[in-house]
Protein backbone atom coordinates (compact mmCIF):
# COMPACT_ATOMS: atom_id res chain seq x y z
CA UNK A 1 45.92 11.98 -9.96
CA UNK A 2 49.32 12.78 -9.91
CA UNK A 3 48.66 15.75 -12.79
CA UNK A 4 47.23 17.87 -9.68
CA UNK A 5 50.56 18.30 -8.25
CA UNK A 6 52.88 21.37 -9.30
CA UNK A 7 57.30 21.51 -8.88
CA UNK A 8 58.04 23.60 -6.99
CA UNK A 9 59.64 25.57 -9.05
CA UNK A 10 56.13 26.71 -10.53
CA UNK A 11 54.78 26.93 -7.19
CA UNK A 12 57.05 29.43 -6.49
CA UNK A 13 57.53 31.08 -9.67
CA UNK A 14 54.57 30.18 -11.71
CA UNK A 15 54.43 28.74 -15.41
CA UNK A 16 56.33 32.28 -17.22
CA UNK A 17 59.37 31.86 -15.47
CA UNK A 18 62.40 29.28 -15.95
CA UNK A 19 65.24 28.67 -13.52
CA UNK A 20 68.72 27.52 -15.43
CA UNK A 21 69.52 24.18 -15.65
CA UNK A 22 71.34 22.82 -12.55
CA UNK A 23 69.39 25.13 -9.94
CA UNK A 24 68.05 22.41 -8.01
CA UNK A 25 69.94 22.80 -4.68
CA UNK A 26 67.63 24.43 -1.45
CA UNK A 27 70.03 27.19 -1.05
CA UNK A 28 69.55 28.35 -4.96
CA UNK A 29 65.86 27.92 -4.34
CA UNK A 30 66.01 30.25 -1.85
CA UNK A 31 68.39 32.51 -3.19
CA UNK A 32 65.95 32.73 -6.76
CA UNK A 33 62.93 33.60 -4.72
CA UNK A 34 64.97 36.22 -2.65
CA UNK A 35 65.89 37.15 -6.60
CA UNK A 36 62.15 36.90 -8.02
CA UNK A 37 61.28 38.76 -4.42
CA UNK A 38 64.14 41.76 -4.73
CA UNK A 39 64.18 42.94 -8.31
CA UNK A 40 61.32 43.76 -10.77
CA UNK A 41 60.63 42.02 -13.88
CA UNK A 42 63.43 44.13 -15.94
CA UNK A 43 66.13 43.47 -13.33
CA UNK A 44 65.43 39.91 -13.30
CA UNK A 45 66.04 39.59 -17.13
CA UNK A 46 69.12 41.98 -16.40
CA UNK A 47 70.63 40.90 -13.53
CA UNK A 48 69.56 37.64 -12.03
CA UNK A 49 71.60 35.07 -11.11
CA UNK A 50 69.34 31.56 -11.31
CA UNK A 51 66.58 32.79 -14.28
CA UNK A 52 66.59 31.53 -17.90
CA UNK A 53 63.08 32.97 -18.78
CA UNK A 54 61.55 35.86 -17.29
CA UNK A 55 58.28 35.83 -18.68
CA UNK A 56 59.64 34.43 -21.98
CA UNK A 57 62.69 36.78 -22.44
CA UNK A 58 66.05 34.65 -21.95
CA UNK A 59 68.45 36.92 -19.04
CA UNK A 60 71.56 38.34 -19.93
CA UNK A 61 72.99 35.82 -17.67
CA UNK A 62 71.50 32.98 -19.67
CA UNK A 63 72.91 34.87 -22.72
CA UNK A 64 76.28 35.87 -21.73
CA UNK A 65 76.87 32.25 -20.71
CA UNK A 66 75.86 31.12 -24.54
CA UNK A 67 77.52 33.43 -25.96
CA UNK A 68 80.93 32.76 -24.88
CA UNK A 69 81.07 29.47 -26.74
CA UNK A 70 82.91 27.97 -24.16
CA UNK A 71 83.54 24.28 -26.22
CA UNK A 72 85.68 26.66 -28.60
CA UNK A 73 87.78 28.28 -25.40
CA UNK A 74 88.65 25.11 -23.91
CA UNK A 75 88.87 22.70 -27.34
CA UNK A 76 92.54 22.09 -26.30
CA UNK A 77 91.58 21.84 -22.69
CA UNK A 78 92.06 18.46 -20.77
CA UNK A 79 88.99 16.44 -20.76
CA UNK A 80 88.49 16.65 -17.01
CA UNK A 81 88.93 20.48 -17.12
CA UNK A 82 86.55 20.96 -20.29
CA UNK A 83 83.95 18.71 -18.59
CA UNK A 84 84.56 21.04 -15.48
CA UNK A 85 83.78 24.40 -17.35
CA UNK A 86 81.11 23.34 -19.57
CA UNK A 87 79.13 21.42 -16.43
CA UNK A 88 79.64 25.26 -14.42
CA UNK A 89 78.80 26.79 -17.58
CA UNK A 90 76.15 29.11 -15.62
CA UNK A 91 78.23 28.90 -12.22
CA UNK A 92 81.34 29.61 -12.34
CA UNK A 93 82.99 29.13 -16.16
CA UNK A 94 81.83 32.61 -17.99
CA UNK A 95 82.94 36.06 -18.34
CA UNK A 96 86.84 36.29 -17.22
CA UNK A 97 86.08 34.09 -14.10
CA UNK A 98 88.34 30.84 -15.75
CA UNK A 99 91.41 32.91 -15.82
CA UNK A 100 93.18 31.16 -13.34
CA UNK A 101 90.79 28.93 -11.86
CA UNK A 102 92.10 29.76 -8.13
CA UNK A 103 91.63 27.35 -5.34
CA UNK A 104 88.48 27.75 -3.04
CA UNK A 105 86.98 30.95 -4.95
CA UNK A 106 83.73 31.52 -4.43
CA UNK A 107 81.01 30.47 -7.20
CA UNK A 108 80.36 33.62 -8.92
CA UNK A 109 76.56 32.78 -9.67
CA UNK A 110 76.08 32.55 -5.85
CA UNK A 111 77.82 36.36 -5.85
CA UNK A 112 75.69 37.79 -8.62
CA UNK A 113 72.49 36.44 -6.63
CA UNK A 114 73.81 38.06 -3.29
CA UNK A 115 74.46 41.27 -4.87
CA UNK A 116 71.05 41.58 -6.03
CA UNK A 117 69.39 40.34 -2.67
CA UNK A 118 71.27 42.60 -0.93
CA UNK A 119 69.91 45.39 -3.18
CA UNK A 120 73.37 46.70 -4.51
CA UNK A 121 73.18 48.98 -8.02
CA UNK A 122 75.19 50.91 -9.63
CA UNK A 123 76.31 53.60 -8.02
CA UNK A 124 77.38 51.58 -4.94
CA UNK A 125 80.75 50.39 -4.44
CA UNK A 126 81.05 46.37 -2.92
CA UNK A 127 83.93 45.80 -0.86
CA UNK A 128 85.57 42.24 -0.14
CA UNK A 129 88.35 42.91 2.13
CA UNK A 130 89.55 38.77 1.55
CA UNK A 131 89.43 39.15 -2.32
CA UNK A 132 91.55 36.00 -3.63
CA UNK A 133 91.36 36.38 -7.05
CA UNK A 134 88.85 39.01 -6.76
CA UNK A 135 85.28 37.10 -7.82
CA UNK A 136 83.06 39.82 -6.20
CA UNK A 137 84.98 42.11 -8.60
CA UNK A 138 83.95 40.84 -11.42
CA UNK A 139 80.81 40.03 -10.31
CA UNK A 140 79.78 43.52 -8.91
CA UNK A 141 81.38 45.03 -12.23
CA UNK A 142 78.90 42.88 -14.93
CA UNK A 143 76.09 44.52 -13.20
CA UNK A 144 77.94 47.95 -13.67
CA UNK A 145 78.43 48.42 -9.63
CA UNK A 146 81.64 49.46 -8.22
CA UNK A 147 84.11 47.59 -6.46
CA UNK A 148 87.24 47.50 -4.08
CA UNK A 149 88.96 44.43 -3.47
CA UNK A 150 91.87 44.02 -0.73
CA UNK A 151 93.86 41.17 -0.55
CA UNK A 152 97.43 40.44 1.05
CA UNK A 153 98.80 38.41 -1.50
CA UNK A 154 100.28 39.88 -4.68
CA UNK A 155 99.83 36.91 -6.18
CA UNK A 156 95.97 37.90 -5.74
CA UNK A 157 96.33 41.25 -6.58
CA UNK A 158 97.65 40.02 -10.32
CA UNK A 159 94.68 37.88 -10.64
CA UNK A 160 92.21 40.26 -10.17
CA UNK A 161 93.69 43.11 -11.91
CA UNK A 162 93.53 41.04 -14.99
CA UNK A 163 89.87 39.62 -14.39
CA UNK A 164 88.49 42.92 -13.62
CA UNK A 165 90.51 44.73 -16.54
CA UNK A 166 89.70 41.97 -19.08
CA UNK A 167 86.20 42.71 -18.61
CA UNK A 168 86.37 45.93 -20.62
CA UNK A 169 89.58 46.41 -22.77
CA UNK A 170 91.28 47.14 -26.68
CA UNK A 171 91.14 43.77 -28.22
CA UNK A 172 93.12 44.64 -30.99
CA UNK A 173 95.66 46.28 -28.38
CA UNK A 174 96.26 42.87 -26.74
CA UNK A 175 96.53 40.79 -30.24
CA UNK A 176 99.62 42.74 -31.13
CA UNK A 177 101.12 42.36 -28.00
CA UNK A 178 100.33 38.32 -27.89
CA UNK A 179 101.34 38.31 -31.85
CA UNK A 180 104.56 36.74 -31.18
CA UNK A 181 103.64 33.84 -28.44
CA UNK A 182 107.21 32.23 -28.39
CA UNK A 183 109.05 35.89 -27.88
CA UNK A 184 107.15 36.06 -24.64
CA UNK A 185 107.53 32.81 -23.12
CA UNK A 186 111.40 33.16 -23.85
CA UNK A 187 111.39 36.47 -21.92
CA UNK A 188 109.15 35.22 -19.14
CA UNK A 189 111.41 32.14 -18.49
CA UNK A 190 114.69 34.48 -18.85
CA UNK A 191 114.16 37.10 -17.20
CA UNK A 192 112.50 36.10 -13.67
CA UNK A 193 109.55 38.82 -14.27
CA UNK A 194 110.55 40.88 -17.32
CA UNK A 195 111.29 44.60 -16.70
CA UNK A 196 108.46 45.77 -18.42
CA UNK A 197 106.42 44.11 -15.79
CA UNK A 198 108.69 45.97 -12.90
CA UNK A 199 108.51 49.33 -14.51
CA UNK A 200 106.49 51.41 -16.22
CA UNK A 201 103.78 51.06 -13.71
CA UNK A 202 101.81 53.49 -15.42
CA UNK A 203 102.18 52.17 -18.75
CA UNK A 204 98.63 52.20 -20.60
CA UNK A 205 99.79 48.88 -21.51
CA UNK A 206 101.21 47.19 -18.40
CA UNK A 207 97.46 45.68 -18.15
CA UNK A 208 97.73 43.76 -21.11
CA UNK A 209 101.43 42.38 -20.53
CA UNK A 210 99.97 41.55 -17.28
CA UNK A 211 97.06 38.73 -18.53
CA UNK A 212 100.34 37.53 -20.69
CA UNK A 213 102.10 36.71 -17.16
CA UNK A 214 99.05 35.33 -15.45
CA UNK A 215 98.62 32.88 -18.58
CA UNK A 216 102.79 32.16 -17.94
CA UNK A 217 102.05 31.66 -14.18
CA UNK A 218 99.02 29.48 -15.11
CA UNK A 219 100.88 27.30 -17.21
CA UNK A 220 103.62 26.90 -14.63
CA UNK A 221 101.04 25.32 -12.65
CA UNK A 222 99.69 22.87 -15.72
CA UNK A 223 103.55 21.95 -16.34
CA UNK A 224 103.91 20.89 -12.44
CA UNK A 225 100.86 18.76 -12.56
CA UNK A 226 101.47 17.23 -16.06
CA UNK A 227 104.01 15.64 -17.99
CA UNK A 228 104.20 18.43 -20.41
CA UNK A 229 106.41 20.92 -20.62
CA UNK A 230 105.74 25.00 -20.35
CA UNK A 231 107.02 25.12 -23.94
CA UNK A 232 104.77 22.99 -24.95
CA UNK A 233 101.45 24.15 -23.10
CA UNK A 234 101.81 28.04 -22.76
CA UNK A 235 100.82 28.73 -26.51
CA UNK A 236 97.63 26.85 -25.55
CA UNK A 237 96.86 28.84 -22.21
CA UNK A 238 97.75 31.56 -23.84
CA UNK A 239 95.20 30.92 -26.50
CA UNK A 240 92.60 30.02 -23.82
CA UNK A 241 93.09 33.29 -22.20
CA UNK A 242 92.73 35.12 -25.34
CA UNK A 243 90.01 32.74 -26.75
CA UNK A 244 87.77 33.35 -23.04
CA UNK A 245 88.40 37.48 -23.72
CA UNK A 246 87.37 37.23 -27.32
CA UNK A 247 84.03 35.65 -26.83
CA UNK A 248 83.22 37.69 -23.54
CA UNK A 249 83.74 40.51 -25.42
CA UNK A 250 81.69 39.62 -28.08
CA UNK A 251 79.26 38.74 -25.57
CA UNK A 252 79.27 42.37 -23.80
CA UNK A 253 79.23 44.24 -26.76
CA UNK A 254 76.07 42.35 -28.62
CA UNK A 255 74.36 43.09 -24.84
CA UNK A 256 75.49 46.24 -24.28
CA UNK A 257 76.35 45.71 -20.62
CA UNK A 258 78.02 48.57 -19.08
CA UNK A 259 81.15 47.42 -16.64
CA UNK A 260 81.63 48.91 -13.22
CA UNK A 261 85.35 50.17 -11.90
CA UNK A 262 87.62 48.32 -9.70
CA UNK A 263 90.51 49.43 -7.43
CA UNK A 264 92.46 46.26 -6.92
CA UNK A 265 94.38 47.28 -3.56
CA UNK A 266 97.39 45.20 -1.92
CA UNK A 267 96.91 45.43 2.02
CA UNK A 268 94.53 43.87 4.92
CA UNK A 269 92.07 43.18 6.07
CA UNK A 270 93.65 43.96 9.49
CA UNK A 271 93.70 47.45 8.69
CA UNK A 272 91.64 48.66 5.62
CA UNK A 273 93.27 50.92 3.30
CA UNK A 274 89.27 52.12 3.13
CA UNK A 275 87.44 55.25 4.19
CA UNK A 276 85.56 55.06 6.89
CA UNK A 277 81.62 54.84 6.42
CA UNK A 278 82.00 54.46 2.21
CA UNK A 279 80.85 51.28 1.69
CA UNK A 280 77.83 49.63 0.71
CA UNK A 281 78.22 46.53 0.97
CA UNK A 282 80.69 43.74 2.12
CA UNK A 283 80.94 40.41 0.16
CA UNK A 284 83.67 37.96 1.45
CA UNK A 285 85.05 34.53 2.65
CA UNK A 286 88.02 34.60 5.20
CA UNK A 287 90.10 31.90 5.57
CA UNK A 288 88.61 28.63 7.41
CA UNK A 289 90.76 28.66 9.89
CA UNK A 290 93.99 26.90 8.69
CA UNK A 291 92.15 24.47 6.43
CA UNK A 292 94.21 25.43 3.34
CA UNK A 293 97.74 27.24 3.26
CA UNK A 294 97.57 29.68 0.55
CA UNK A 295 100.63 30.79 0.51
CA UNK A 296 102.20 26.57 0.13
CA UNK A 297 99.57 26.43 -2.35
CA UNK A 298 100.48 29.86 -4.71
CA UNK A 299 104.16 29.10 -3.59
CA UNK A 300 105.33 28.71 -7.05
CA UNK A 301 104.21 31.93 -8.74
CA UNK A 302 104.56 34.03 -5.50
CA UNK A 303 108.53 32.96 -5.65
CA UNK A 304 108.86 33.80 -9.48
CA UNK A 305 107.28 37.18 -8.71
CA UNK A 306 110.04 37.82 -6.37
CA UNK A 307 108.10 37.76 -2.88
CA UNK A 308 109.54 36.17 0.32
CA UNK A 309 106.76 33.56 1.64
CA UNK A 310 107.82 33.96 5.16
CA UNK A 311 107.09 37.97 5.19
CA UNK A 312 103.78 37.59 3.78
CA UNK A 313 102.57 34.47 6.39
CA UNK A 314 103.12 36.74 9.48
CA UNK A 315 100.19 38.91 8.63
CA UNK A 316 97.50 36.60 7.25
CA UNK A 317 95.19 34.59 8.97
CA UNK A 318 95.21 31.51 9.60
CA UNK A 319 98.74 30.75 9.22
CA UNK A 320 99.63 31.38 12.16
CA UNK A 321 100.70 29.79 15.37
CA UNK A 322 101.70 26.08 17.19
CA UNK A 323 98.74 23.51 17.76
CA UNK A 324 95.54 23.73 17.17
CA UNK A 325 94.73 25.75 20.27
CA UNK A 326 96.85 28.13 19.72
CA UNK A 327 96.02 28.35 15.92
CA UNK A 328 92.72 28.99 16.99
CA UNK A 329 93.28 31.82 19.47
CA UNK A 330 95.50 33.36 16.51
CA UNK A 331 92.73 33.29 13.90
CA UNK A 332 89.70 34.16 16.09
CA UNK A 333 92.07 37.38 17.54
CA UNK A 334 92.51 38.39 14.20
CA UNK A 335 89.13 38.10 13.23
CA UNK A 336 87.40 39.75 15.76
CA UNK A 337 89.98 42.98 14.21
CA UNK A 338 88.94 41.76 10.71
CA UNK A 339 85.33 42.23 11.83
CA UNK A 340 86.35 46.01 13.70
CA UNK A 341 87.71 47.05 10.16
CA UNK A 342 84.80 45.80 8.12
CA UNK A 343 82.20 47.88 10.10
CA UNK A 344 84.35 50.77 10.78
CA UNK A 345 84.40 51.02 6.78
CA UNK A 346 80.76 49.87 5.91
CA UNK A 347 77.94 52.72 5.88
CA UNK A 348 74.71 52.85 8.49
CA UNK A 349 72.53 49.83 7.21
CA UNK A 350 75.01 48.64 5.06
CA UNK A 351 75.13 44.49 4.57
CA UNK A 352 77.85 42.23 5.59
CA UNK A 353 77.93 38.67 4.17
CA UNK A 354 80.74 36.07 5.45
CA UNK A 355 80.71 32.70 3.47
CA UNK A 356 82.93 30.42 5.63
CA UNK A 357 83.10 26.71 6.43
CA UNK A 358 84.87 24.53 8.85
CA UNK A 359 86.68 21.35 9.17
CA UNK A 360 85.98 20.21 12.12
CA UNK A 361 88.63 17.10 12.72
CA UNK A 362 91.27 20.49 12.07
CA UNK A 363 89.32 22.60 14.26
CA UNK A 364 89.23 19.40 17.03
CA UNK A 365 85.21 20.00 16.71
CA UNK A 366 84.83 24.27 17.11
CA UNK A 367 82.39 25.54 14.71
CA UNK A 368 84.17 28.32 13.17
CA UNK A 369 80.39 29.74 11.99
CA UNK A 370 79.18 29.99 15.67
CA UNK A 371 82.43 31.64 16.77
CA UNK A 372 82.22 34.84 13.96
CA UNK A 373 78.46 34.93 14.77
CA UNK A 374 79.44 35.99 18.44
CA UNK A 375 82.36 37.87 17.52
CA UNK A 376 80.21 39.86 15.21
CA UNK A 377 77.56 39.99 17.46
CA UNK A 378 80.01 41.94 20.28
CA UNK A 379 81.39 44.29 17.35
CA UNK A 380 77.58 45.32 17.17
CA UNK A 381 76.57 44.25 13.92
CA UNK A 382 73.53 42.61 13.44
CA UNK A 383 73.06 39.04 12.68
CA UNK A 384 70.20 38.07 10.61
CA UNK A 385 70.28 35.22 8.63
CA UNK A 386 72.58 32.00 8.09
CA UNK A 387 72.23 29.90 4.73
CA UNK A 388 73.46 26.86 4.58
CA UNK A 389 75.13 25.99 1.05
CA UNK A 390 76.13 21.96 0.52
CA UNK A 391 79.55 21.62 -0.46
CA UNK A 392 80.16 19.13 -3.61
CA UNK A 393 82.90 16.67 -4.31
CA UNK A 394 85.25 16.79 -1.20
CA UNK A 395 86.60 13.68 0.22
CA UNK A 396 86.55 15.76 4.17
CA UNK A 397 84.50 16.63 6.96
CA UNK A 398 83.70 19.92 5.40
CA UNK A 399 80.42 19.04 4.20
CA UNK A 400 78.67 22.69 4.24
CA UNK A 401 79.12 26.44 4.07
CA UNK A 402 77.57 28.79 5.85
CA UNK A 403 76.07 32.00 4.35
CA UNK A 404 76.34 34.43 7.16
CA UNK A 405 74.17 37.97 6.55
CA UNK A 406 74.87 40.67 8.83
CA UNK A 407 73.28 44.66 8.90
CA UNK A 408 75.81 47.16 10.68
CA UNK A 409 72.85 48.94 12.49
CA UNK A 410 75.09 52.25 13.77
């Protein structure tokens, strides 16, 4: 009788608990019974990642998501990108995680579900010393937990100040300043980055002109892909932006959630800008190898922000060096340092988790995983664990991430 037989989900969980829709891959299995194992029953309504019910009491994650009314944000959206944001509605299209949709971010469901594996509260401070557009930020900062994020690229550093300072700001504050949408765009295409962007660094309101230029930068990339003109689509990013801070902070308030800080810090990885032995926890994805050229691919706003491409690529990984060989030796060199800095700053017991995939017709068949393992490994951290996530929808080789937990023992 095929009524004898149970999912697995209620094998695992039992009948009084609900996964969201869409958790059906092994690794979110896994990562929802390291939840449903790590936190108590009251965590797991606040805090978890991959639970709808908790013993019939929808999660704040479940809510937040609902809340944000995400078919209003993205009403003048392109079809493909509303389809995109409503099917990661849980995953990666809530709180102020669509500003900017930045190329190879992380999936900030997967970071809310390693922040509470790894046993990180508030009170702790996160670091991700590779922060892109700063995803463990805003993760870490939902559940009211601390973070630093360090990134080379200014380019990055504007994203994440925005999606970290959206989380928690004036409302009415940024509707006057967004009153007049065609006074800004005419300043933001005259002026090459307006002075009050330059200056006034510790203007109370530089935060909020800020998510005005990020929406102008956004567009810029819209325009290049389309046949529409910035004119024409920055009073709907613009309205998008505003539309995605609205409902989030609708969402926040009705919830009560209480945001973390962030210190959004331009630097590297190379050499932390970090005291030694102060962090919790470490959260980040380094470059795979020289799969993707961020600085080709962020060329565009970098150059309208004033910064010379060429300065930046001779400190980040992965774009460096002649042949693959040699590329290699250049990224692996500079990881082993990246690795140094990361456990010279991490506290006794603290966790390190490295997401990171490889391409292996780049990489002429090394496993970039197996290298950091050993490289880690020789820097005397711990290695534990490695989780293999299934990457969807890319016509490569690059058919999985790995999950890599380390424990700096000493």
């Amino acid at each position: 009788m095929i009524t004898k037989h149970k999912l697995i989900t209620e094998r695992l969980f039992g009948d009084n608990y609900q996964l969201i829709d869409g958790t059906d891959d092994i690794f979110e299995l896994d990562l929802a019974l390291w939840e449903y194992e790590s936190l108590s029953k009251k965590e797991l309504v606040d805090r978890s990642a991959y639970f709808k019910l908790v013993e019939g009491k929808e999660t704040n994650h479940y809510k937040t998501c609902n809340l944000q009314n995400l078919e209003e944000v993205h009403k003048n959206s392109s079809f493909r990108t509303k389809i995109f944001f409503l099917d990661g509605k849980y995953s990666t299209g809530y709180a102020t995680h669509s500003l900017f949709p930045y190329r190879g971010k992380f999936h900030p469901q997967l970071i809310r579900a390693l922040l509470n594996i790894l046993e990180v509260k508030p009170g702790n401070t996160v670091l991700d010393p590779m922060a892109g557009s700063s995803t463990v930020a805003v993760e870490a900062n939902l559940l009211g937990i601390d973070s630093i994020s360090v990134d080379l690229s200014p380019f990055c550093g504007l994203m994440g100040r925005v999606k970290t300072f959206s989380l928690d700001l004036d409302f009415k504050v940024l509707e006057y300043i967004v009153r007049d949408p065609k006074e800004i765009l005419e300043k933001l295409k005259k002026e090459k980055v307006p002075e009050y962007f330059k200056n006034n660094k510790d203007d109370k309101k530089r935060n909020y002109y800020e998510i005005v230029l990020l929406a102008f930068l956004d567009t810029m990339g819209f325009a290049s892909r389309s046949s529409s003109s910035i004119d024409k689509l920055f009073p709907r990013v613009l309205e998008r932006y505003i539309s995605t801070m609205k409902y989030f902070q609708e969402a926040r308030q009705k919830l009560d959630l209480k945001i973390g800080k962030s210190k959004i810090i331009e630097g590297s990885v190379l050499n932390l800008p970090v005291e030694e032995n102060s962090i919790d926890a470490i959260i980040t994805s380094p470059p795979y190898s020289f799969a993707i050229d961020y600085l080709k691919n962020d060329q565009p706003q970098l150059e309208y922000l004033g910064y010379n491409l060429e300065t930046l690529r001779e400190e980040m990984i992965g774009l460096q060096g002649r042949g693959v060989d040699n590329k290699l030796e250049m990224y692996f060199d500079k990881m082993n340092t990246a690795l140094k800095e990361m456990k010279r700053v991490s506290k006794k017991n603290a966790p390190i988790v490295i997401i990171i995939g490889t391409n292996d017709i780049q990489t002429n068949g090394v496993i970039l995983e197996t290298k950091i393992v050993e490289l880690a490994e020789k820097q005397g951290l711990k290695f534990e664990l490695d989780l293999i996530k299934p990457i969807r929808g890319l016509q490569n080789t690059m058919k999985n991430e790995s999950i890599l937990f380390f424990t700096k023992l000493k």
